[in-house]
Protein backbone atom coordinates (compact mmCIF):
# COMPACT_ATOMS: atom_id res chain seq x y z
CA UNK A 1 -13.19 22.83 101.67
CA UNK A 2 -11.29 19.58 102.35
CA UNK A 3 -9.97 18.17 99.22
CA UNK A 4 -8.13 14.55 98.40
CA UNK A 5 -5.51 15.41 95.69
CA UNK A 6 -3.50 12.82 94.04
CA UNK A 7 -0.16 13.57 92.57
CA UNK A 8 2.97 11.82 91.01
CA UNK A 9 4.50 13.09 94.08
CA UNK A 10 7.19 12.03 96.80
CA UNK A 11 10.62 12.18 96.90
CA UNK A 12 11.67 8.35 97.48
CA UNK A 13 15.57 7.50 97.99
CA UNK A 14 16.36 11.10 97.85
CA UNK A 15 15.41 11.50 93.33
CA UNK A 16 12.94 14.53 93.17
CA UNK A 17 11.50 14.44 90.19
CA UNK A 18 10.73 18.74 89.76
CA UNK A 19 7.91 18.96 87.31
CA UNK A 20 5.77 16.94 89.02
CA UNK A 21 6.27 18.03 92.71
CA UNK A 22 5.90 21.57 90.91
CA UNK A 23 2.19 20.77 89.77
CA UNK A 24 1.33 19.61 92.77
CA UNK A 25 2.78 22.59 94.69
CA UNK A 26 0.69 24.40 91.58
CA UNK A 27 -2.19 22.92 93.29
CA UNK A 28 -1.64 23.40 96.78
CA UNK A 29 -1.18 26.81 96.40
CA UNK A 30 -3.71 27.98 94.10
CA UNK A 31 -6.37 26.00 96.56
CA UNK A 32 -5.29 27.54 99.75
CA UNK A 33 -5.80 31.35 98.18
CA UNK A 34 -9.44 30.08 97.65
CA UNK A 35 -10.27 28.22 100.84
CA UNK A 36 -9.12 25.27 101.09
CA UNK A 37 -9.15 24.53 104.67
CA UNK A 38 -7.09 21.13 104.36
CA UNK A 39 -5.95 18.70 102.01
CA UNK A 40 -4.53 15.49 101.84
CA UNK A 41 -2.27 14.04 99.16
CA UNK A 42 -2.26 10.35 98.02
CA UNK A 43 1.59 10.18 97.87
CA UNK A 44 3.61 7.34 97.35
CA UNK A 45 6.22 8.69 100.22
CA UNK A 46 3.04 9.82 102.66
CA UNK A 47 5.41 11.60 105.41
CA UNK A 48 8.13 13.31 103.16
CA UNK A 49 4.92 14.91 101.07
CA UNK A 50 2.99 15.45 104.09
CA UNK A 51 6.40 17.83 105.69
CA UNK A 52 6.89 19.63 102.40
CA UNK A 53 3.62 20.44 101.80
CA UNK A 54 2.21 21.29 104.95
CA UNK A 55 -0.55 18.57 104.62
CA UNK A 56 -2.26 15.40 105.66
CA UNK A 57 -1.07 12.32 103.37
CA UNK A 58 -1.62 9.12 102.80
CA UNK A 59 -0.30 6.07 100.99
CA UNK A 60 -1.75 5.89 96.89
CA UNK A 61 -4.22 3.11 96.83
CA UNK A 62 -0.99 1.43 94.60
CA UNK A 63 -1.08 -1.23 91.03
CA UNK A 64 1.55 -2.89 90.19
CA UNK A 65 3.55 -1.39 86.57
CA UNK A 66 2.91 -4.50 84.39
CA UNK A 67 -0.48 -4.07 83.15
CA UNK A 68 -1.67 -7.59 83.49
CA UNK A 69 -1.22 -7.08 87.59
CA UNK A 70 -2.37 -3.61 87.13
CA UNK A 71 -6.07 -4.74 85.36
CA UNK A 72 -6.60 -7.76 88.08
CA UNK A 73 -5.87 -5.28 91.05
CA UNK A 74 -8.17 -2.39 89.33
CA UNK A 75 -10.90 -5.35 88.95
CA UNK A 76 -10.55 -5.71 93.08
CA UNK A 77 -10.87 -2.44 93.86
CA UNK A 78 -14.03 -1.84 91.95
CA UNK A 79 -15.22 -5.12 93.31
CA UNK A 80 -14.48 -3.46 96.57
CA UNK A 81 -15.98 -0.68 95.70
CA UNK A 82 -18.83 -2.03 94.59
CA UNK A 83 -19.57 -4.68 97.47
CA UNK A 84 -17.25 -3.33 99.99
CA UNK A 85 -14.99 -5.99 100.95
CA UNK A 86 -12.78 -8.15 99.19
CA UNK A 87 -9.78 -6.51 99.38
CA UNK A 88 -7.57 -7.31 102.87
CA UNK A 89 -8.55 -5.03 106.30
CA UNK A 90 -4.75 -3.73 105.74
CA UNK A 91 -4.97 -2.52 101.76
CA UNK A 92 -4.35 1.22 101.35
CA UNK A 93 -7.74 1.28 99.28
CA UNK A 94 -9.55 1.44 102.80
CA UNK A 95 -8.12 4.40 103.90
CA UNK A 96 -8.41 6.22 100.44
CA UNK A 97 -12.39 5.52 100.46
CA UNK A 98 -12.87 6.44 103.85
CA UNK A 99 -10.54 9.69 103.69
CA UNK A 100 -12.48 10.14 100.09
CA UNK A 101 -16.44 9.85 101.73
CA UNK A 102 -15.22 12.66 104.29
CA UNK A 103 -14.01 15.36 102.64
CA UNK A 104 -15.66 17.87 99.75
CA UNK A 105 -13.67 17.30 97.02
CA UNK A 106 -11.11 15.13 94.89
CA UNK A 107 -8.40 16.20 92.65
CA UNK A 108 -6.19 14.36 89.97
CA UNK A 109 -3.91 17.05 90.01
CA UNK A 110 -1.68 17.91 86.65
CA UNK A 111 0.46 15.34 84.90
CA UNK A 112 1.35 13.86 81.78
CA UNK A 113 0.70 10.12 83.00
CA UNK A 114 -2.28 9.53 81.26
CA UNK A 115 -1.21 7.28 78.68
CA UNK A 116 -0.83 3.94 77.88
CA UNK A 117 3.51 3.99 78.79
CA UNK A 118 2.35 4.17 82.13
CA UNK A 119 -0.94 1.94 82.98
CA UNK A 120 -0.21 1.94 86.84
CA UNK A 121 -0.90 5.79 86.49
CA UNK A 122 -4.21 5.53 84.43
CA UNK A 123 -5.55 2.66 86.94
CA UNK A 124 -4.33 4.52 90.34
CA UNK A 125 -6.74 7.79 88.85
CA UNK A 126 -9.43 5.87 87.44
CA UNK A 127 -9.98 4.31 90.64
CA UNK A 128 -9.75 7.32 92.38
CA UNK A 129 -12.64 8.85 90.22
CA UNK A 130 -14.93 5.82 90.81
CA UNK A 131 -13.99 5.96 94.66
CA UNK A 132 -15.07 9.87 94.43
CA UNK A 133 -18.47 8.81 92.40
CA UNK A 134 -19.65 6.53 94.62
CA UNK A 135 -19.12 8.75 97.40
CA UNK A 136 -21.21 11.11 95.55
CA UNK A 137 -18.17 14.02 96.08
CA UNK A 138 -17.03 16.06 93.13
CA UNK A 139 -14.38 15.24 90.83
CA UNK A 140 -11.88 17.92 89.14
CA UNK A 141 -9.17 16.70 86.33
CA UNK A 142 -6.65 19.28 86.26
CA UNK A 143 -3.07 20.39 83.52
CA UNK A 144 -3.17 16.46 82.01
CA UNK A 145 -1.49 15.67 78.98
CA UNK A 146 -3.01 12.56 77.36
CA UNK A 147 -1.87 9.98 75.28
CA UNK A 148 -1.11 10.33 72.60
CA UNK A 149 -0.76 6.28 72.84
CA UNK A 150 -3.97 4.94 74.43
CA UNK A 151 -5.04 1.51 73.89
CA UNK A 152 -8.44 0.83 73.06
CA UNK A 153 -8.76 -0.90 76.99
CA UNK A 154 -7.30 2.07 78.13
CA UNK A 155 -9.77 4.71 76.53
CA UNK A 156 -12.44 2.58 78.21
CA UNK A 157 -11.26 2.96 81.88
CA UNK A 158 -9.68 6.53 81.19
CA UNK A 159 -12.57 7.89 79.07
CA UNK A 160 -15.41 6.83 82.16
CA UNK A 161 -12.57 8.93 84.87
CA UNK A 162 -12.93 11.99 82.70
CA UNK A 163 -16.64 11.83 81.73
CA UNK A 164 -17.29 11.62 85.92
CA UNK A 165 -15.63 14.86 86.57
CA UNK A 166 -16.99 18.15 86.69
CA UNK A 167 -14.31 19.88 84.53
CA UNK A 168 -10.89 18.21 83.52
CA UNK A 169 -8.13 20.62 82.10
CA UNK A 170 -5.79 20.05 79.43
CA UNK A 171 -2.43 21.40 78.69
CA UNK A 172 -2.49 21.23 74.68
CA UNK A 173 -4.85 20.98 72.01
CA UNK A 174 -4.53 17.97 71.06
CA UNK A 175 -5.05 16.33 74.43
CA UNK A 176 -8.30 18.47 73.93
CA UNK A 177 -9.20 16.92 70.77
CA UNK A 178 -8.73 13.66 72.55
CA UNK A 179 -10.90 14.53 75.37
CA UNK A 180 -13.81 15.02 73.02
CA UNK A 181 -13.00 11.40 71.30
CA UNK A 182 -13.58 9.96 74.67
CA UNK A 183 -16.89 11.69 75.28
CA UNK A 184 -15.82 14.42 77.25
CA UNK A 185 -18.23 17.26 77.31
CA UNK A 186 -17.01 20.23 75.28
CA UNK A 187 -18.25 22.36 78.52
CA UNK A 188 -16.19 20.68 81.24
CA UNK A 189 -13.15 20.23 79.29
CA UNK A 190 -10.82 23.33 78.78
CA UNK A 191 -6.92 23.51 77.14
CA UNK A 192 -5.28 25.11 80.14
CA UNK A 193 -1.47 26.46 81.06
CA UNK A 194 0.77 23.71 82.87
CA UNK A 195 -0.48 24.02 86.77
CA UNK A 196 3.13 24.84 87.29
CA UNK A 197 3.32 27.76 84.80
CA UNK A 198 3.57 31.04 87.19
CA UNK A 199 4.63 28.82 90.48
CA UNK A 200 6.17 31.29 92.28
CA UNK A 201 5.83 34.17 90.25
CA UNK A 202 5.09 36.59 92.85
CA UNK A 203 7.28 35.09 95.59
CA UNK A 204 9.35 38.26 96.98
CA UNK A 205 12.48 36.57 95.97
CA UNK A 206 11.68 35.49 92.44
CA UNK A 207 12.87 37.35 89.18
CA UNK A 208 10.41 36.45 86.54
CA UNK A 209 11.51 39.13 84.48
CA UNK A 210 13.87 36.65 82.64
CA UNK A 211 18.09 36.75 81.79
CA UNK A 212 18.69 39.26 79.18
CA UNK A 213 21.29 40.46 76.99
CA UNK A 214 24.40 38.60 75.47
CA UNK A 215 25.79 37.83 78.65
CA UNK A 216 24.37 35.84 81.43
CA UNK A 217 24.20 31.80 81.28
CA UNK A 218 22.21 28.70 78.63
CA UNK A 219 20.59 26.16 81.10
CA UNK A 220 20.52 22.66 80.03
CA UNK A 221 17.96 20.26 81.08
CA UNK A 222 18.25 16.50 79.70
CA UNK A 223 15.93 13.74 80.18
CA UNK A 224 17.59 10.57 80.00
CA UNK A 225 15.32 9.36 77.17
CA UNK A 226 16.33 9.50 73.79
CA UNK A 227 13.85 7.02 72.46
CA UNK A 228 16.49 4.63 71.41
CA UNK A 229 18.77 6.39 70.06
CA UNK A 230 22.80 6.06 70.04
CA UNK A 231 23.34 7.55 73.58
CA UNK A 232 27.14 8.62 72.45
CA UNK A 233 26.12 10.34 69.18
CA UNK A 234 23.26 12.22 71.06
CA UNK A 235 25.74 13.16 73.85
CA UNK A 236 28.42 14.06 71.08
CA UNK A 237 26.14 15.90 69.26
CA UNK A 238 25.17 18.03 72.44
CA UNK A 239 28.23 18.94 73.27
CA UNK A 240 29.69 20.38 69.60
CA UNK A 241 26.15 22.09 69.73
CA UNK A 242 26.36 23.68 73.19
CA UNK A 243 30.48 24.54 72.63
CA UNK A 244 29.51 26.45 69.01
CA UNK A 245 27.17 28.83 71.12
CA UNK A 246 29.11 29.08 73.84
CA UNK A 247 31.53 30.39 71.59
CA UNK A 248 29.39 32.21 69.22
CA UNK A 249 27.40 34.48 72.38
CA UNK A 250 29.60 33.87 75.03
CA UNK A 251 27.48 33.12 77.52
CA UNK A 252 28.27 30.12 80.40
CA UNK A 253 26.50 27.17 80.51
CA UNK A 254 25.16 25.99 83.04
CA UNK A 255 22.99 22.12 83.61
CA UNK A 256 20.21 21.23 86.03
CA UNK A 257 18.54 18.06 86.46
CA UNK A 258 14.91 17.99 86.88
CA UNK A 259 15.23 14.26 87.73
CA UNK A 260 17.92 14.05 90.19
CA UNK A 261 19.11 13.11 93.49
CA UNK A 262 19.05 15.58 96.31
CA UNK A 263 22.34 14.32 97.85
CA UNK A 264 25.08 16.74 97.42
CA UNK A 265 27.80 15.75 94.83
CA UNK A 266 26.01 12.48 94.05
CA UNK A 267 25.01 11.86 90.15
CA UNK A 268 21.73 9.58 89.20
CA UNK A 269 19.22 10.42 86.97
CA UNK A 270 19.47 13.06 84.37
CA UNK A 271 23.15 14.24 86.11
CA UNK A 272 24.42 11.32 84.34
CA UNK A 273 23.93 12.22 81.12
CA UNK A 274 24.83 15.81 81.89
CA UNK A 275 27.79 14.77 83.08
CA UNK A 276 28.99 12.70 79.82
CA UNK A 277 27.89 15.69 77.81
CA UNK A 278 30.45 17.92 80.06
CA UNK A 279 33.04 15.52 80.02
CA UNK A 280 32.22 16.10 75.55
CA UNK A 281 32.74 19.51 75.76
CA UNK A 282 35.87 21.95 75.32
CA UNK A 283 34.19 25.36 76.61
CA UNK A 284 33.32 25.67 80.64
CA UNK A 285 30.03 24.28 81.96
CA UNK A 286 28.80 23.62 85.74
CA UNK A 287 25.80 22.46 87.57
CA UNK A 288 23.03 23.85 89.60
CA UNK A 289 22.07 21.19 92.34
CA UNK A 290 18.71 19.86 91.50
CA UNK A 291 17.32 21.30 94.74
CA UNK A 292 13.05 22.14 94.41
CA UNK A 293 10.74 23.54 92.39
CA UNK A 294 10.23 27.05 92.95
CA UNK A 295 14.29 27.42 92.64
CA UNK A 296 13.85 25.73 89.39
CA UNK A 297 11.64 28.16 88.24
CA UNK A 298 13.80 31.19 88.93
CA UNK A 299 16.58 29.30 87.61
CA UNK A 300 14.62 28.88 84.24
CA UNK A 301 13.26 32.28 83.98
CA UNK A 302 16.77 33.87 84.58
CA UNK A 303 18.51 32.45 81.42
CA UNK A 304 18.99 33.72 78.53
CA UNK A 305 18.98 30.70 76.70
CA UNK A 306 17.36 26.96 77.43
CA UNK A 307 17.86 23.95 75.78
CA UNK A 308 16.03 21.10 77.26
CA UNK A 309 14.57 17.72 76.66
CA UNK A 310 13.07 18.26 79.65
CA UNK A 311 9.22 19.46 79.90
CA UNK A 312 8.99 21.77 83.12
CA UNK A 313 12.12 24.25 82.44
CA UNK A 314 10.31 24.98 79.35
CA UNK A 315 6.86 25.20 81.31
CA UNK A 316 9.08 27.52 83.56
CA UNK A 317 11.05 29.61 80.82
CA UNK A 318 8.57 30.39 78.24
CA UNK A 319 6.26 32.41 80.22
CA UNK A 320 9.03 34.93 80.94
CA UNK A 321 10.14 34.83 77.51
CA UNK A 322 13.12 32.87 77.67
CA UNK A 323 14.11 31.61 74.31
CA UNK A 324 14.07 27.83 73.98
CA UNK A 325 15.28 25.03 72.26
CA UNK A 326 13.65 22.06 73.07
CA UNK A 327 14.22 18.48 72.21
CA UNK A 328 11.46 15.78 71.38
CA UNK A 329 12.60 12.34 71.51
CA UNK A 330 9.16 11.09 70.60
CA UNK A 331 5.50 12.12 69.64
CA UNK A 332 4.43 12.14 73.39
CA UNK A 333 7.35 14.20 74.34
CA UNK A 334 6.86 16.75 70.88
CA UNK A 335 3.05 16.78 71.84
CA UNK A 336 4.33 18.68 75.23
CA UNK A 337 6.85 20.08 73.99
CA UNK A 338 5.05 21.72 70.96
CA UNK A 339 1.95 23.10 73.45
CA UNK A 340 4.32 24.27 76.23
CA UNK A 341 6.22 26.78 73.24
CA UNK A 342 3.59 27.42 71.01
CA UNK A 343 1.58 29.06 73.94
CA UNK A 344 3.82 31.95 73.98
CA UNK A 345 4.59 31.94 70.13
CA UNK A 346 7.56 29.70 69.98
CA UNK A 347 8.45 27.00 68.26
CA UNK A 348 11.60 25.62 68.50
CA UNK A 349 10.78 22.34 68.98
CA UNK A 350 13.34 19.81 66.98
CA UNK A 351 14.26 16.39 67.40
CA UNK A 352 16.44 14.77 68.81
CA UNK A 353 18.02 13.06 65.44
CA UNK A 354 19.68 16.35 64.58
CA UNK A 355 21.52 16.12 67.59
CA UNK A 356 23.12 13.47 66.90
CA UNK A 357 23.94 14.37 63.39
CA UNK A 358 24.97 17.39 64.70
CA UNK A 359 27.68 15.60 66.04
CA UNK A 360 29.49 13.95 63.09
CA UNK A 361 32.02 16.50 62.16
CA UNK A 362 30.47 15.75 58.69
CA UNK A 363 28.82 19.05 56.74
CA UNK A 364 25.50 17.40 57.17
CA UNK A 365 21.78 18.94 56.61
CA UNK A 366 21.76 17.70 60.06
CA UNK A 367 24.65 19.58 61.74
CA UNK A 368 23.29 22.60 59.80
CA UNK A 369 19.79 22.06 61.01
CA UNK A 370 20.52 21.96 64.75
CA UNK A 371 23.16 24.81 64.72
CA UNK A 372 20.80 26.91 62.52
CA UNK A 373 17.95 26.89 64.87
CA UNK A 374 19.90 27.46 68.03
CA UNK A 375 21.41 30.74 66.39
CA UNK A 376 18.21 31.59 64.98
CA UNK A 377 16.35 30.80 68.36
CA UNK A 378 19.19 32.95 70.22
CA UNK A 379 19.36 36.19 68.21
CA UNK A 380 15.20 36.25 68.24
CA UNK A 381 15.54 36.93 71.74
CA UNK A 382 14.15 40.46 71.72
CA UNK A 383 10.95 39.79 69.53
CA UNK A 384 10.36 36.22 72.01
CA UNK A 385 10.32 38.51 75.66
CA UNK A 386 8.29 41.10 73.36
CA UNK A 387 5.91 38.41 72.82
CA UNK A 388 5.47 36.68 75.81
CA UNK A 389 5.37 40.07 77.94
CA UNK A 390 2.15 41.04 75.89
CA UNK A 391 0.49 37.30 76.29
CA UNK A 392 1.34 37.29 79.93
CA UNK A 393 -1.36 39.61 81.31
CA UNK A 394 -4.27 37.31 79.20
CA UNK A 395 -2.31 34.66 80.27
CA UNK A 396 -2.05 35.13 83.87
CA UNK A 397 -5.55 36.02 84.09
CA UNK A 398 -6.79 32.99 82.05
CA UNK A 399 -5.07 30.99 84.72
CA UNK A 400 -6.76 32.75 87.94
CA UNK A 401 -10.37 32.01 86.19
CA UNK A 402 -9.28 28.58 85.72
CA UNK A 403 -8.44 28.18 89.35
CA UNK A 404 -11.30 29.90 90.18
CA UNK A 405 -13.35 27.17 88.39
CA UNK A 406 -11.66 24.02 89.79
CA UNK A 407 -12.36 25.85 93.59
CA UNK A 408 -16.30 26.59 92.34
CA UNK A 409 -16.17 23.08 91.57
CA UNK A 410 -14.66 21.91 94.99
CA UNK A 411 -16.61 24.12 97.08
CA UNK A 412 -19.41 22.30 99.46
């Protein structure tokens, strides 16, 4: 089994982004335990993937982010495609095809890129799948998020990927309900965990078993997007939240960004607004370098407490019955947000707005809203690690049948 697997991966500049290096490792394990026999990964920094992963790797056939640039290029490559030239002796597309028409199988591997935000994302896998179809080799979708904002161009291109795959998996239900809108077969399309949700699970040195008790430490995760919203009342907010529960439980807390730079000491990406929500707060805080993605996992199941903006520390937490708080900043982020929780019967999802009212000193609806559910997430803790330990087993072994699908798939 020689499979072509495409991932938002490569760590570029030193900024790992964790959640989606952490679907991709998802992958890469889960395919080796069923015979994979070698792999290559369409990466858009080829060697650094190719040394972490222990795999072949080449360049991503690449479209440009404005979606003007994006459409012409995607028009040339299926010209290309189609004909076989057009495109110069030097584009990456040549070595995609030609890795693509020797090998057994192709994999869009999880993500939550298929939306209309990001059209680079939905061209680069579209013309994947059409490379894999007219090489006649089997397509698998795997742990995609879609939408929820597709334009009506966009359902075109991205409904014709899906529909040429032999099963595509879907991390919520209502990326499943979108699926069958864009003619997916009810039979090849299947609401699945995150790829990422038992990464490392049964690695000798991970604790799954989750932080419990009063002591022991909240971990923050922040994404840097707030949809618009005043940054300083959303970092003011933050911090009179996390300082009331700090006080109230006495637990540390402790941040960790999922999008950060692997530098020691340095601060870009999500560190930066960890750091102004530190610099907010009266009660002690530090940070856990953002390091990779199995230590992220441990570091999420450990807690005894998460609040995150952030998709993959929930992905990470919830299984082990961590009790979360999680921010949405928008109806794509609540969409995730919503199916990563309500998979193991939580649902603390709130938005973002609250936090910032939370902030105002004022006796708000707000301030009571946000403080409110983090006390009443917190002292559910017992009846949350109840619940998740008895949907873990069905859980876990929903997962190993879905792996064992996308490898029936793959197999030559």
């Amino acid at each position: 089994m020689h499979i072509i697997a495409i991932g938002d991966i490569g760590v570029t500049d030193q900024m790992m982004h964790i959640g989606d290096e952490a679907m991709f490792e998802a992958l890469v394990d889960e395919m080796r335990a069923r015979g994979a026999t070698a792999i290559t990964g369409l990466s858009a920094a080829p060697r650094e993937s190719a040394v972490r992963y222990g795999i072949d790797a080449l360049p991503r056939i690449g479209f440009a982010p404005a979606r003007a640039a994006g459409a012409e290029r995607f028009a040339a490559v299926v010209r290309a495609i189609d004909a076989g030239g057009g495109l110069s002796a030097d584009d990456p597309f040549w070595a995609v095809r030609d890795a693509v028409a020797s090998a057994t199988g192709v994999v869009i591997a999880g993500g939550g890129n298929m939306a209309s935000t990001w059209p680079l994302h939905i061209f680069e896998r579209a013309a994947l799948a059409r490379i894999a179809a007219a090489a006649g080799v089997p397509l698998v979708v795997t742990g995609q998020t879609l939408g929820p904002e597709l334009t009506p161009p966009d359902r075109v291109v991205l409904g014709e990927a899906l529909r040429s795959a032999r099963v595509v998996g879907l991390r919520e239900e209502a990326s499943g309900r979108l699926a069958a809108e864009l003619g997916v077969p009810g039979d090849r399309a299947l609401v699945t965990l995150d790829d990422a949700s038992f990464l490392g699970w049964d690695d000798p040195s991970g604790d799954s078993a989750g932080g419990a008790g009063a002591a022991g430490y909240t971990l923050v995760s922040l994404s840097t997007h707030l949809g618009g919203r005043d940054r300083r009342a959303i970092v003011r907010g933050l911090a009179h939240l996390l300082d009331r529960h700090a006080d109230e439980t006495g637990q540390s807390t402790r941040f960790h960004a999922h999008w950060g730079s692997l530098r020691s000491g340095e601060s870009r990406g999500d560190a930066i607004l960890h750091n102004e929500v530190r610099a907010q707060m009266r009660t002690p805080s530090d940070v856990v370098p953002t390091g990779d993605p199995r230590a992220a996992a441990r570091l999420a199941r450990g807690a005894s407490l998460l609040v995150s903006s952030r998709y993959h520390p929930v992905v990470f937490a919830a299984p082990a019955g961590v009790p979360v708080l999680a921010l949405s900043a928008d109806d794509y982020t609540r969409v995730k947000l919503d199916g990563a929780l309500g998979r193991w019967g939580q649902h603390g999802v709130r938005d973002l707005d609250e936090i910032a009212d939370a902030g105002t000193g004022a006796a708000g609806a707000g301030m009571d809203a946000a403080a409110d559910a983090l006390r009443g997430i917190h002292s559910s803790s017992a009846q949350t690690r109840a619940a998740a330990a008895r949907l873990r087993p069905g859980a876990r072994a929903a997962a190993a049948d879905w792996w064992e699908r996308v490898a029936e798939a793959l197999a030559p």
